[in-house]
Protein backbone atom coordinates (compact mmCIF):
# COMPACT_ATOMS: atom_id res chain seq x y z
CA UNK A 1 12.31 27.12 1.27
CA UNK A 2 14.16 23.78 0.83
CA UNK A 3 12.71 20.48 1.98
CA UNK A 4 15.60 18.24 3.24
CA UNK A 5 15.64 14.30 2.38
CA UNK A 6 17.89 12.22 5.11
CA UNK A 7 17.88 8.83 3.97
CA UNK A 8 19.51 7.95 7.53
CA UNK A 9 16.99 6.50 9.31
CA UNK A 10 17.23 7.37 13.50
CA UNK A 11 14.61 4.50 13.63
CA UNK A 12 17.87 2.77 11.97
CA UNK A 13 20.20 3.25 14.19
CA UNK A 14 18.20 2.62 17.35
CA UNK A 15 17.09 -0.83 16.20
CA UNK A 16 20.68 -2.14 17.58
CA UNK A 17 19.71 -0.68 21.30
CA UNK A 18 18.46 -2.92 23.58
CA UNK A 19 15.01 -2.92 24.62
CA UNK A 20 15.64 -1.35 28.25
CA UNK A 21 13.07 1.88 27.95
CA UNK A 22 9.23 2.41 29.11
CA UNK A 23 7.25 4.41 27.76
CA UNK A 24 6.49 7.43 29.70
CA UNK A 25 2.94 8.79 29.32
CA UNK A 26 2.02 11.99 28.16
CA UNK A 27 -0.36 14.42 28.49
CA UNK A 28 -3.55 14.35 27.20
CA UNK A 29 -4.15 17.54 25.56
CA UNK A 30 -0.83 18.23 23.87
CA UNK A 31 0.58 21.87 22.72
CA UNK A 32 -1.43 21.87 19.38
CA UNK A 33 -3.82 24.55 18.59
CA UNK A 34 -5.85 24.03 15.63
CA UNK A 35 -5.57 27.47 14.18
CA UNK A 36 -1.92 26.44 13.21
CA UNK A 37 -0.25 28.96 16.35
CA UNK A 38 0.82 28.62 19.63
CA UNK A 39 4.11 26.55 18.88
CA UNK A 40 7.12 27.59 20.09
CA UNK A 41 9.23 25.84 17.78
CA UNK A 42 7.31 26.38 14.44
CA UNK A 43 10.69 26.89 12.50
CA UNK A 44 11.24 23.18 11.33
CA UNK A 45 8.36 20.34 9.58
CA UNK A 46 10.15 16.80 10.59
CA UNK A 47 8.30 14.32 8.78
CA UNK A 48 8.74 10.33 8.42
CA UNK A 49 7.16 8.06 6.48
CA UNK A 50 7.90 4.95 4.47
CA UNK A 51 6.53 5.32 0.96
CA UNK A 52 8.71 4.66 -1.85
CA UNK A 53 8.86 7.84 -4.17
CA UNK A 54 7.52 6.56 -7.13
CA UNK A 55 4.33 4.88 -5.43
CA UNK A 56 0.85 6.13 -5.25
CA UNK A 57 1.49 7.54 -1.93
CA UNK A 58 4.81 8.70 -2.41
CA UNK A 59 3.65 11.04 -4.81
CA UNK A 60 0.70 12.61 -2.72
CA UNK A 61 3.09 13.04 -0.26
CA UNK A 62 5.52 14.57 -2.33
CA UNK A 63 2.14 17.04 -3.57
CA UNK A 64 1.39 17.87 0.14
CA UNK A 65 4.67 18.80 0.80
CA UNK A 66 4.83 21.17 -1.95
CA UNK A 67 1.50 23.06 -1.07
CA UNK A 68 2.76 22.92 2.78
CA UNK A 69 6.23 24.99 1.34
CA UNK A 70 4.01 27.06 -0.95
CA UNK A 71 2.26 27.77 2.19
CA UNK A 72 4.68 28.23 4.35
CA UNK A 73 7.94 29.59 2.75
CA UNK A 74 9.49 30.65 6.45
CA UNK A 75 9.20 26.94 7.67
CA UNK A 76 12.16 23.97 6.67
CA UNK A 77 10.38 20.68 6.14
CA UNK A 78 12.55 17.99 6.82
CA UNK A 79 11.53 14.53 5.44
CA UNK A 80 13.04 11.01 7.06
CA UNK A 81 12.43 8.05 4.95
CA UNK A 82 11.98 5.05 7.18
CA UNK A 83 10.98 1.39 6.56
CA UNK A 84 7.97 -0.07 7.32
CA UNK A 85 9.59 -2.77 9.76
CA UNK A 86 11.88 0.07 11.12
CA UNK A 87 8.51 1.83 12.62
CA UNK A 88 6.76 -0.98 13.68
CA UNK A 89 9.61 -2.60 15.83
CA UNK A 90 11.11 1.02 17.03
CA UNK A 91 8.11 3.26 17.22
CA UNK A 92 7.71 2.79 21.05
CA UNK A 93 11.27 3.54 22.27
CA UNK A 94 11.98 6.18 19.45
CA UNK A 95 8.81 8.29 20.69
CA UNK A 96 9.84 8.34 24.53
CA UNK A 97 13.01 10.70 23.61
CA UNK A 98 13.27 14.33 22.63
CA UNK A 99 14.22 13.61 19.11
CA UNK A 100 10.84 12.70 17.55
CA UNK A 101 9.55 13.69 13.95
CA UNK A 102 6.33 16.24 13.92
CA UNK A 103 4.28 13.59 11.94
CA UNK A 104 5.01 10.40 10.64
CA UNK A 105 3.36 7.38 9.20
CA UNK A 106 2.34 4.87 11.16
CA UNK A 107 -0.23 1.55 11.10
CA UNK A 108 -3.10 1.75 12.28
CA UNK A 109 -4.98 -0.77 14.46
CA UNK A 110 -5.46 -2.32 18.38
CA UNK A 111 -1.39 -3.08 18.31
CA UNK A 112 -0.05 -0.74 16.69
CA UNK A 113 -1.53 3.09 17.18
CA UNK A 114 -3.38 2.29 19.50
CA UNK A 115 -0.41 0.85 21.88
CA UNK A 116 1.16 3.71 21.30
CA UNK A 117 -1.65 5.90 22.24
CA UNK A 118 -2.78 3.46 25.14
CA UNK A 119 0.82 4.47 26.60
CA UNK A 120 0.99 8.34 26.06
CA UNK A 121 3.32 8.41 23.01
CA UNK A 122 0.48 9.93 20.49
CA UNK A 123 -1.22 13.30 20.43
CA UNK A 124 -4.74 13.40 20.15
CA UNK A 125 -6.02 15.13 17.43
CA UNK A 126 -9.95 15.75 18.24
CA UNK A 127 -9.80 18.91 18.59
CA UNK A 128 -7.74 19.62 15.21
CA UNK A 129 -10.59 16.82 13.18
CA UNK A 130 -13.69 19.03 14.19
CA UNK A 131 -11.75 22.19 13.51
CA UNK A 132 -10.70 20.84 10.33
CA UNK A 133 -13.91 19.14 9.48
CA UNK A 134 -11.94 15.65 9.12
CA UNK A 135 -14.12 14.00 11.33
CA UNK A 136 -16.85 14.90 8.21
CA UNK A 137 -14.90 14.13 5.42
CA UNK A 138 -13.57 10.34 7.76
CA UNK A 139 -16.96 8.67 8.77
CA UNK A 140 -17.81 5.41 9.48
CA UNK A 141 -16.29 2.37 9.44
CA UNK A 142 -13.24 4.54 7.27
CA UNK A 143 -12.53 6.62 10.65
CA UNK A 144 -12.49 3.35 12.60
CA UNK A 145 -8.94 3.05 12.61
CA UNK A 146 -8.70 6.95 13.44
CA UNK A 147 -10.23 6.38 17.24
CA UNK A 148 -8.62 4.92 20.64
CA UNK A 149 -9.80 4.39 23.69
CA UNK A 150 -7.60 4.35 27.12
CA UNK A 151 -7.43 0.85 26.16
CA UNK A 152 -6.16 1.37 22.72
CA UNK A 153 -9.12 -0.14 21.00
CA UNK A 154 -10.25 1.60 17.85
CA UNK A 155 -13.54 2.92 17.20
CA UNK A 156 -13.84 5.01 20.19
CA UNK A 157 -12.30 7.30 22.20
CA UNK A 158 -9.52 10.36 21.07
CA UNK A 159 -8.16 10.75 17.48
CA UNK A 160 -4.76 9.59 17.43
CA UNK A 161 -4.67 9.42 13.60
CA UNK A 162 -6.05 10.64 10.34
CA UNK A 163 -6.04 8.33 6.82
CA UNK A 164 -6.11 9.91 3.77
CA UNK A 165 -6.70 6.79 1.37
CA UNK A 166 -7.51 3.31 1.62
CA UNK A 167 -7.08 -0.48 1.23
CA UNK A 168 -9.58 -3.29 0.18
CA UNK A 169 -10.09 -6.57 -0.74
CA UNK A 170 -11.45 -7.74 -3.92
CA UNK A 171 -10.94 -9.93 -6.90
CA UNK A 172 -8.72 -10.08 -9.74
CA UNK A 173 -9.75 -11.75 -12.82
CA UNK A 174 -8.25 -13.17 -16.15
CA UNK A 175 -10.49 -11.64 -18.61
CA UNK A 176 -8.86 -14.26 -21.70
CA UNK A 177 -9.48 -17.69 -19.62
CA UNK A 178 -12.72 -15.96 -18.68
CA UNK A 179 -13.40 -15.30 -22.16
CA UNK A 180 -12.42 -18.99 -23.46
CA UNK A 181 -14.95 -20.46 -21.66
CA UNK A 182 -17.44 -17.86 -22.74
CA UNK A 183 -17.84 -16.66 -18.39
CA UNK A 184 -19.50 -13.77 -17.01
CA UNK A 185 -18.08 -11.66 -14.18
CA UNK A 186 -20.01 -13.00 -11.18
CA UNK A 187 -22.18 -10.50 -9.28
CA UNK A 188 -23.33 -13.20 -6.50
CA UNK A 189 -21.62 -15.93 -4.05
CA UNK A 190 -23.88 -18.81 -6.18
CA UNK A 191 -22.62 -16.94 -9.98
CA UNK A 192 -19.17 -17.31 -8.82
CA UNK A 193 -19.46 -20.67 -7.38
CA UNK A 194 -20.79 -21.75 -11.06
CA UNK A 195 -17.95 -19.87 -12.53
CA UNK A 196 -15.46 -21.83 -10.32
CA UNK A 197 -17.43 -24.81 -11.03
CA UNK A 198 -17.10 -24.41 -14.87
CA UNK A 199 -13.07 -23.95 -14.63
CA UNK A 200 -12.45 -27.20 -12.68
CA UNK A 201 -14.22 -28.69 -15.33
CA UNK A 202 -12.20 -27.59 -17.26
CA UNK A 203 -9.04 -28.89 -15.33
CA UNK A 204 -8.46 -25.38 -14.23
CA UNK A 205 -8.10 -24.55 -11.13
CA UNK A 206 -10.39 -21.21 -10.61
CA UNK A 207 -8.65 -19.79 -7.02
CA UNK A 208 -5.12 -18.21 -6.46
CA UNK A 209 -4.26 -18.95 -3.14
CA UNK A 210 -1.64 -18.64 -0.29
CA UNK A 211 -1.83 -20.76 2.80
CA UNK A 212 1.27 -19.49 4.30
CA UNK A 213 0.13 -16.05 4.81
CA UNK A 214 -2.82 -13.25 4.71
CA UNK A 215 -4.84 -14.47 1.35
CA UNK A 216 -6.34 -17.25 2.66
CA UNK A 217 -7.58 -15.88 6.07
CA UNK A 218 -9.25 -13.06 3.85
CA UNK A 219 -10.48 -15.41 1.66
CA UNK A 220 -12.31 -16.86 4.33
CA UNK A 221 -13.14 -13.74 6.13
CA UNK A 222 -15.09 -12.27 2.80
CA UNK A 223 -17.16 -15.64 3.43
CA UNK A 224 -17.56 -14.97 6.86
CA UNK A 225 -18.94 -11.06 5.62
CA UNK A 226 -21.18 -12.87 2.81
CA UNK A 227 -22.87 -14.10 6.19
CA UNK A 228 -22.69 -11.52 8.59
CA UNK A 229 -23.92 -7.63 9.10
CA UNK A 230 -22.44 -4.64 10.72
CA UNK A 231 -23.38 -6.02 14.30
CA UNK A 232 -21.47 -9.20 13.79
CA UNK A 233 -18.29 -7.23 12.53
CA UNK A 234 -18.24 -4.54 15.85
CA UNK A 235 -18.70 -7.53 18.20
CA UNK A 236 -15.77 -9.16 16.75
CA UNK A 237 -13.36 -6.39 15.89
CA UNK A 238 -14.20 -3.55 18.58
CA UNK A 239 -15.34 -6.11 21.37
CA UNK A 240 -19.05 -4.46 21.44
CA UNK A 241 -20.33 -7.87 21.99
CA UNK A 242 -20.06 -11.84 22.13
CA UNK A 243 -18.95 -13.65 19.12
CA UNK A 244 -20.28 -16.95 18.44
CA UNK A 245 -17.42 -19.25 16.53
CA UNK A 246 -20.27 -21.59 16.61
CA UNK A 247 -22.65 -19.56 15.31
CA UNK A 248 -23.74 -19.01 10.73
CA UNK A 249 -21.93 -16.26 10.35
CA UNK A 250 -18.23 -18.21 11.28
CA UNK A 251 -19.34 -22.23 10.51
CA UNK A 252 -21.32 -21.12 7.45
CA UNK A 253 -18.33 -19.57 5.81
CA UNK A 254 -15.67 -22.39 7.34
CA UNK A 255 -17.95 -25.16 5.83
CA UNK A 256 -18.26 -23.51 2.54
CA UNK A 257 -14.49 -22.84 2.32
CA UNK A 258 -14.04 -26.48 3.06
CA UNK A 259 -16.36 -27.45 0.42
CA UNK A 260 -14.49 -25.15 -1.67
CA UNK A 261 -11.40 -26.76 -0.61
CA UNK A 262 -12.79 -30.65 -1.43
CA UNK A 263 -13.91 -29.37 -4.94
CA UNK A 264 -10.25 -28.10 -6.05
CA UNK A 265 -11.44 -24.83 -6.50
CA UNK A 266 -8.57 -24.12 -4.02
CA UNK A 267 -5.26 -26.43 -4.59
CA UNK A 268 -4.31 -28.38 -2.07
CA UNK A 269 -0.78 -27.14 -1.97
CA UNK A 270 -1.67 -23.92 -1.65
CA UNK A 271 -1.22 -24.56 2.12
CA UNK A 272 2.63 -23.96 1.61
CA UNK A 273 2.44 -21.32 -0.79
CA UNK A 274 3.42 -17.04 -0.05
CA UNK A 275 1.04 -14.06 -0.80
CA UNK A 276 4.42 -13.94 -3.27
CA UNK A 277 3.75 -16.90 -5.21
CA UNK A 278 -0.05 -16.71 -5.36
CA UNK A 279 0.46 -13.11 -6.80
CA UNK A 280 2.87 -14.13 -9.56
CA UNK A 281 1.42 -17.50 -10.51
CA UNK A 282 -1.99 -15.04 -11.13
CA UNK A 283 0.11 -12.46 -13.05
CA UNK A 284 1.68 -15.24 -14.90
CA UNK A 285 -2.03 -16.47 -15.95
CA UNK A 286 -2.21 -19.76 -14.29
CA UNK A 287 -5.19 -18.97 -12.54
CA UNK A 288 -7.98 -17.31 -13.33
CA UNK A 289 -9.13 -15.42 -9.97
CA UNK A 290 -7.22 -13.83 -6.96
CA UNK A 291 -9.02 -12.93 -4.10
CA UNK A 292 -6.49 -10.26 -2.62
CA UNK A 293 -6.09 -6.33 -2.29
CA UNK A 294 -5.79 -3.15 -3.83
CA UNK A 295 -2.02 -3.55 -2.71
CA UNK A 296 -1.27 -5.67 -5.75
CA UNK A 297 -2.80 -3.03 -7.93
CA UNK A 298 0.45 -1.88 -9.72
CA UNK A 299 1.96 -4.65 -9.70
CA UNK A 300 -0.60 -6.58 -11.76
CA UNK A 301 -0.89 -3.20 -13.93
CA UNK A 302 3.12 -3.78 -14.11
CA UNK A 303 3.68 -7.25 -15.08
CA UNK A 304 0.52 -8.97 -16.30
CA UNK A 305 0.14 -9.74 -20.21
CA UNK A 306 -3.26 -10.89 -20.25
CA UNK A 307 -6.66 -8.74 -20.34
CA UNK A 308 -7.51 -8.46 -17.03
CA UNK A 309 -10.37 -6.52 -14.79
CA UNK A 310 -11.29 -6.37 -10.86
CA UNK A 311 -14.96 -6.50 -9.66
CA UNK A 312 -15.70 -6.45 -5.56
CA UNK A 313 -16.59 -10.02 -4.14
CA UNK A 314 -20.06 -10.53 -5.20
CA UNK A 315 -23.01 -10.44 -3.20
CA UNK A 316 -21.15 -8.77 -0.18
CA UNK A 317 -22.49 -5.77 1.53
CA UNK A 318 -19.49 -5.78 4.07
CA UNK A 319 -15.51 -5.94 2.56
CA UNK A 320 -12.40 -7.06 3.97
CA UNK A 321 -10.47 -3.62 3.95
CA UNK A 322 -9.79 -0.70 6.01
CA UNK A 323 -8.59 2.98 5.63
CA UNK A 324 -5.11 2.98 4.79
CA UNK A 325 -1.92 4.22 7.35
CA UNK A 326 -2.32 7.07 9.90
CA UNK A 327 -0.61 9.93 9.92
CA UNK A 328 0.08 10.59 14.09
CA UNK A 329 1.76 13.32 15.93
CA UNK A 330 3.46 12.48 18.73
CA UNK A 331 3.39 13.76 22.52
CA UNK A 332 6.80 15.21 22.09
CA UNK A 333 6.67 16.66 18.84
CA UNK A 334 8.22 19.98 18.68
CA UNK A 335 5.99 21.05 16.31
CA UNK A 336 2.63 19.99 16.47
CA UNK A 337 0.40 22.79 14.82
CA UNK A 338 2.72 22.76 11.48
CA UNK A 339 2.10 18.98 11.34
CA UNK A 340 -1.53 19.64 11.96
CA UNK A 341 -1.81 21.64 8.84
CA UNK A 342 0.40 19.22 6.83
CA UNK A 343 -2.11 16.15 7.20
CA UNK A 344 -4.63 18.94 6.59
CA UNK A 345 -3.24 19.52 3.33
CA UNK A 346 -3.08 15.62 2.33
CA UNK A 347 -6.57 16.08 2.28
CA UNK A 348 -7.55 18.86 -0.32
CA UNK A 349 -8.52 17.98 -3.37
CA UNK A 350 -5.06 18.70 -5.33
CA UNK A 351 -3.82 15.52 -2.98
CA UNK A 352 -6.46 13.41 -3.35
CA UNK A 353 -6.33 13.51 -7.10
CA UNK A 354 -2.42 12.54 -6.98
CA UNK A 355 -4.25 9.60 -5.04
CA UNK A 356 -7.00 8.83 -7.64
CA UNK A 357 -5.09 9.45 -11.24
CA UNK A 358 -2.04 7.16 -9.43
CA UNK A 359 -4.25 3.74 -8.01
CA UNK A 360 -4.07 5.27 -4.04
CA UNK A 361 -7.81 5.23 -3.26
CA UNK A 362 -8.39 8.33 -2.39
CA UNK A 363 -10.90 8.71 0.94
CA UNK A 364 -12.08 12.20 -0.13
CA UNK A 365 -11.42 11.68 -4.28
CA UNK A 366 -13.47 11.88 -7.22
CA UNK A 367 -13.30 8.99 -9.74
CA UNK A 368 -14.77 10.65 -12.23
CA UNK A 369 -11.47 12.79 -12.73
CA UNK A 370 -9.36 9.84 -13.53
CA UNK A 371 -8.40 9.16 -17.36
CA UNK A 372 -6.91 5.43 -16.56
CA UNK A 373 -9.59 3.06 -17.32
CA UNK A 374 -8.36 0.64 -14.75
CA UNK A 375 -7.33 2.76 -12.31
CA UNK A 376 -10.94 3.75 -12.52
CA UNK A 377 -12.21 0.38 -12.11
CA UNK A 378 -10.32 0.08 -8.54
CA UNK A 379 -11.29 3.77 -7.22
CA UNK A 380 -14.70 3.28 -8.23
CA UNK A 381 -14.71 -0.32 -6.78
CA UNK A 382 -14.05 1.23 -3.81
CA UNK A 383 -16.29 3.97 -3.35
CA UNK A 384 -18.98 1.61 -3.91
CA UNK A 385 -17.73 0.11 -0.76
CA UNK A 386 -17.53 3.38 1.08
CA UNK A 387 -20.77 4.48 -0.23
CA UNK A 388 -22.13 1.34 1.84
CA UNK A 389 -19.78 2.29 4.64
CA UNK A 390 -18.82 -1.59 3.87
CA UNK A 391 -15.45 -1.60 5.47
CA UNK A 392 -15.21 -4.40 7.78
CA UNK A 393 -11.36 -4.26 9.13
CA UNK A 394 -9.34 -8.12 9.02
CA UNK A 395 -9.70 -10.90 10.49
CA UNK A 396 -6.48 -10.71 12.32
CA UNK A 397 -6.94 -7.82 13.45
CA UNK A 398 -9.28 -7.88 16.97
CA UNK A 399 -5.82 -9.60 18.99
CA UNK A 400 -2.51 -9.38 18.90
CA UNK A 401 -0.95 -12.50 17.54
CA UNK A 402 -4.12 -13.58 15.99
CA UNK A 403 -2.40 -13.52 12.42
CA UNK A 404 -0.47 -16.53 12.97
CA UNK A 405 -3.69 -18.23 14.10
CA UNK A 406 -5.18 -17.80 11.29
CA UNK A 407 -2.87 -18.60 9.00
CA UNK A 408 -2.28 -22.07 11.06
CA UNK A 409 -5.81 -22.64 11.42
CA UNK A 410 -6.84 -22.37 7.90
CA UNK A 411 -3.88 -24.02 6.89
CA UNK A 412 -4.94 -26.99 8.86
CA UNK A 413 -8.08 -26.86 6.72
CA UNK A 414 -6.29 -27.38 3.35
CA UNK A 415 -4.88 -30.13 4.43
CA UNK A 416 -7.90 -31.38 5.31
CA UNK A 417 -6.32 -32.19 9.06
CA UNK A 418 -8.87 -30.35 10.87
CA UNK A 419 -12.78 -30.80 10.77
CA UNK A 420 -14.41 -26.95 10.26
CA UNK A 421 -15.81 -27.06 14.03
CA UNK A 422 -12.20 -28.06 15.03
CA UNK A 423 -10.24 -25.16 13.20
CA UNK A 424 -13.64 -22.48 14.87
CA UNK A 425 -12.39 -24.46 18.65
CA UNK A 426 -8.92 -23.03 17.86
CA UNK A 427 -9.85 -19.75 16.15
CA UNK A 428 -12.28 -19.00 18.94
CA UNK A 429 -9.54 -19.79 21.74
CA UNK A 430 -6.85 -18.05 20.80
CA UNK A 431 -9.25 -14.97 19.83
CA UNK A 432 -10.84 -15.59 24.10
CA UNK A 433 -7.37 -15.49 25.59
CA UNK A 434 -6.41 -12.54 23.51
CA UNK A 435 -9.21 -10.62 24.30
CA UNK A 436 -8.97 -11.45 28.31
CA UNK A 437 -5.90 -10.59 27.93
CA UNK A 438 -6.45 -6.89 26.34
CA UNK A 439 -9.13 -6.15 28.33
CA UNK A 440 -7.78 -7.02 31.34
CA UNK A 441 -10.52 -10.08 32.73
């Protein structure tokens, strides 16, 4: 059999189409079966995603889709490489047509998948995770992001997706400026205060930051987690409860961060800077943390010179972090048993070590398999988390266009233009209007 790469994107070529179509909702059971029959047009595997080739995930994929062939030498799989950006702004007209992949890639969270599920456009796959024992291998907070309600909140509900690795957030550390000022890797929030406190000292300032985007918000959010338990984490991100802005978890962490802030362990004109320039003025060894994620793995693997190591932020029982990407079917996919068995494969253990040996986090890996020493490091990093089912999601994530908040909110506290209580009043507005508005009140 011969798998076919189109580099064409369809997504492509419908971005220049204006935005005139609704999306039509479909049934709820779907044609799947989860013993792989029942399709009538099992001839052809169309799958998208947007990995690049030579990345972790790339190269599962690229492992799944050879067992799938091995498998199934009667079947063409047809692969579509697609952006990132391509999906995300096209997803929802692309899946209303007739010309829809099998499987494909796609984020996961309230607006995103679970839009698209909300409205039809996905399959759901609950039948196919307890046939395929997913839903056992996927538990906890790591098959959060697999569930949707009619609302298309996660944790709840269908399956619309299934992850096969995942994401966190942790901290990078210069092992040489460490070193030079004879510093132990902190395993509490009061060690690495002292650590931060000995580098300013020092004229140093201990804290990579990026005001302008993501880091700081998850900077803040680990804070936030330092002071808060599973309870605190479903009332915010799945809406099981009230959240109090006002209330330790939220003014603990916004105090301390503005303490943090006033002490020049963050600089103060890190309230202009990218996730970009934080990452390379880290790499470059001009500070000696970054609080970020496992995304910037490779890269730091890539291009830093200096001895460096990773260790989880300390004293935290809950993490900034989440499964990775979903792979969805949708309603109108011609062949929905064959793309059943293809995320099936992306979890056997020939996959999942592709994952591990390559820096993918692996959901269903074993680190002990893996012969890089840092690579290692990371996977077992984060199977500690897992192990405390310690994924608690971002804190951007509960409403759609929180992100922005966020980032304009904490921003606000760099510049030291906004009080703590004043940035939790606009936090906690934003985040009450968002949620009225989801929920329909």
């Amino acid at each position: 059999m011969k798998t076919r790469t189109r580099a064409t994107s369809t997504v492509a070529a419908l971005a220049a189409l204006p935005l005139l179509l609704t999306a039509c909702v479909g049934g709820g059971g779907g044609g799947a079966t989860a013993d792989g029959g029942g399709d009538a047009d099992d001839k052809t595997l169309t799958i998208w995603h947007y990995e690049n080739e030579d990345s972790a995930m790339g190269q599962a994929w690229a492992k799944a889709i050879e067992i799938f062939e091995s498998e199934h030498p009667d079947i063409e799989v047809e692969v579509e490489k697609q952006t990132f950006e391509q999906i995300q702004k096209n997803a929802k007209i692309v899946l209303t047509g007739d010309d829809v992949p099998d499987v494909m890639e796609y984020n996961k969270g309230n607006a995103t998948a679970g839009q698209l599920a909300a409205q039809g456009l996905l399959m759901p796959l609950t039948d196919a995770a307890e046939a395929h024992g997913w839903s056992d291998k996927l538990a906890g907070s790591l098959a959060t992001t697999a569930t949707y309600d009619e609302n298309g909140l996660m944790g709840s509900g269908e399956w619309y997706g299934v992850p096969n690795y995942g994401e966190f957030v942790g901290v990078y550390y210069n092992q040489e400026m460490f070193d030079d000022l004879g510093l132990e890797v902190p395993t509490t929030l009061a060690e690495l205060e002292k650590v931060m406190k000995a580098f300013e000292a020092e004229g140093i300032t201990p804290l990579a930051e990026a005001g302008a985007e993501y880091p700081l918000g998850q900077l803040w959010y680990e804070l936030v987690l330092a002071n808060a338990d599973r309870g605190f984490v479903d009332d915010y991100q799945l809406f099981d409860g009230e959240v109090d802005f006002h209330g330790p978890e939220m003014t603990k962490a916004t105090e301390q961060l503005d303490e943090w802030i006033e002490k020049g362990y963050v600089a103060p004109d890190s309230a202009g800077l990218t996730a970009e320039d934080m990452g390379v003025s880290f790499i470059k060894g001009d500070y000696p943390m970054m609080v970020s994620g496992s995304w910037w793995f490779g890269r730091v693997v890539a291009e830093m010179k200096a001895d460096w190591g990773q260790f989880n932020f300390p004293g935290n029982d809950l993490h900034t972090g989440s499964s990775g990407n979903l792979w969805v079917v949708p309603t109108n996919a011609d062949s929905p048993s064959l793309a059943e068995e293809f995320i099936d494969v992306t979890l056997r253990p020939e996959v999942q070590e592709v994952l591990a040996q390559t820096g993918g986090l692996p959901v269903a890996g074993d680190a002990a398999t893996i012969e890089d020493p840092k690579t290692k490091e990371l996977t077992e990093n984060f199977q500690e988390i897992l192990d405390q089912d310690g994924l608690a999601f971002y804190p951007d994530w509960p409403v759609p266009g929180y992100y922005d908040v966020v980032v304009s909110q904490l921003q606000s506290l760099v510049n030291q233009s906004k009080s703590p209580d004043e940035v939790l009043d606009g936090l906690e507005s934003a985040y009450t209007d968002g949620k009225s508005d989801l929920l329909g009140d």
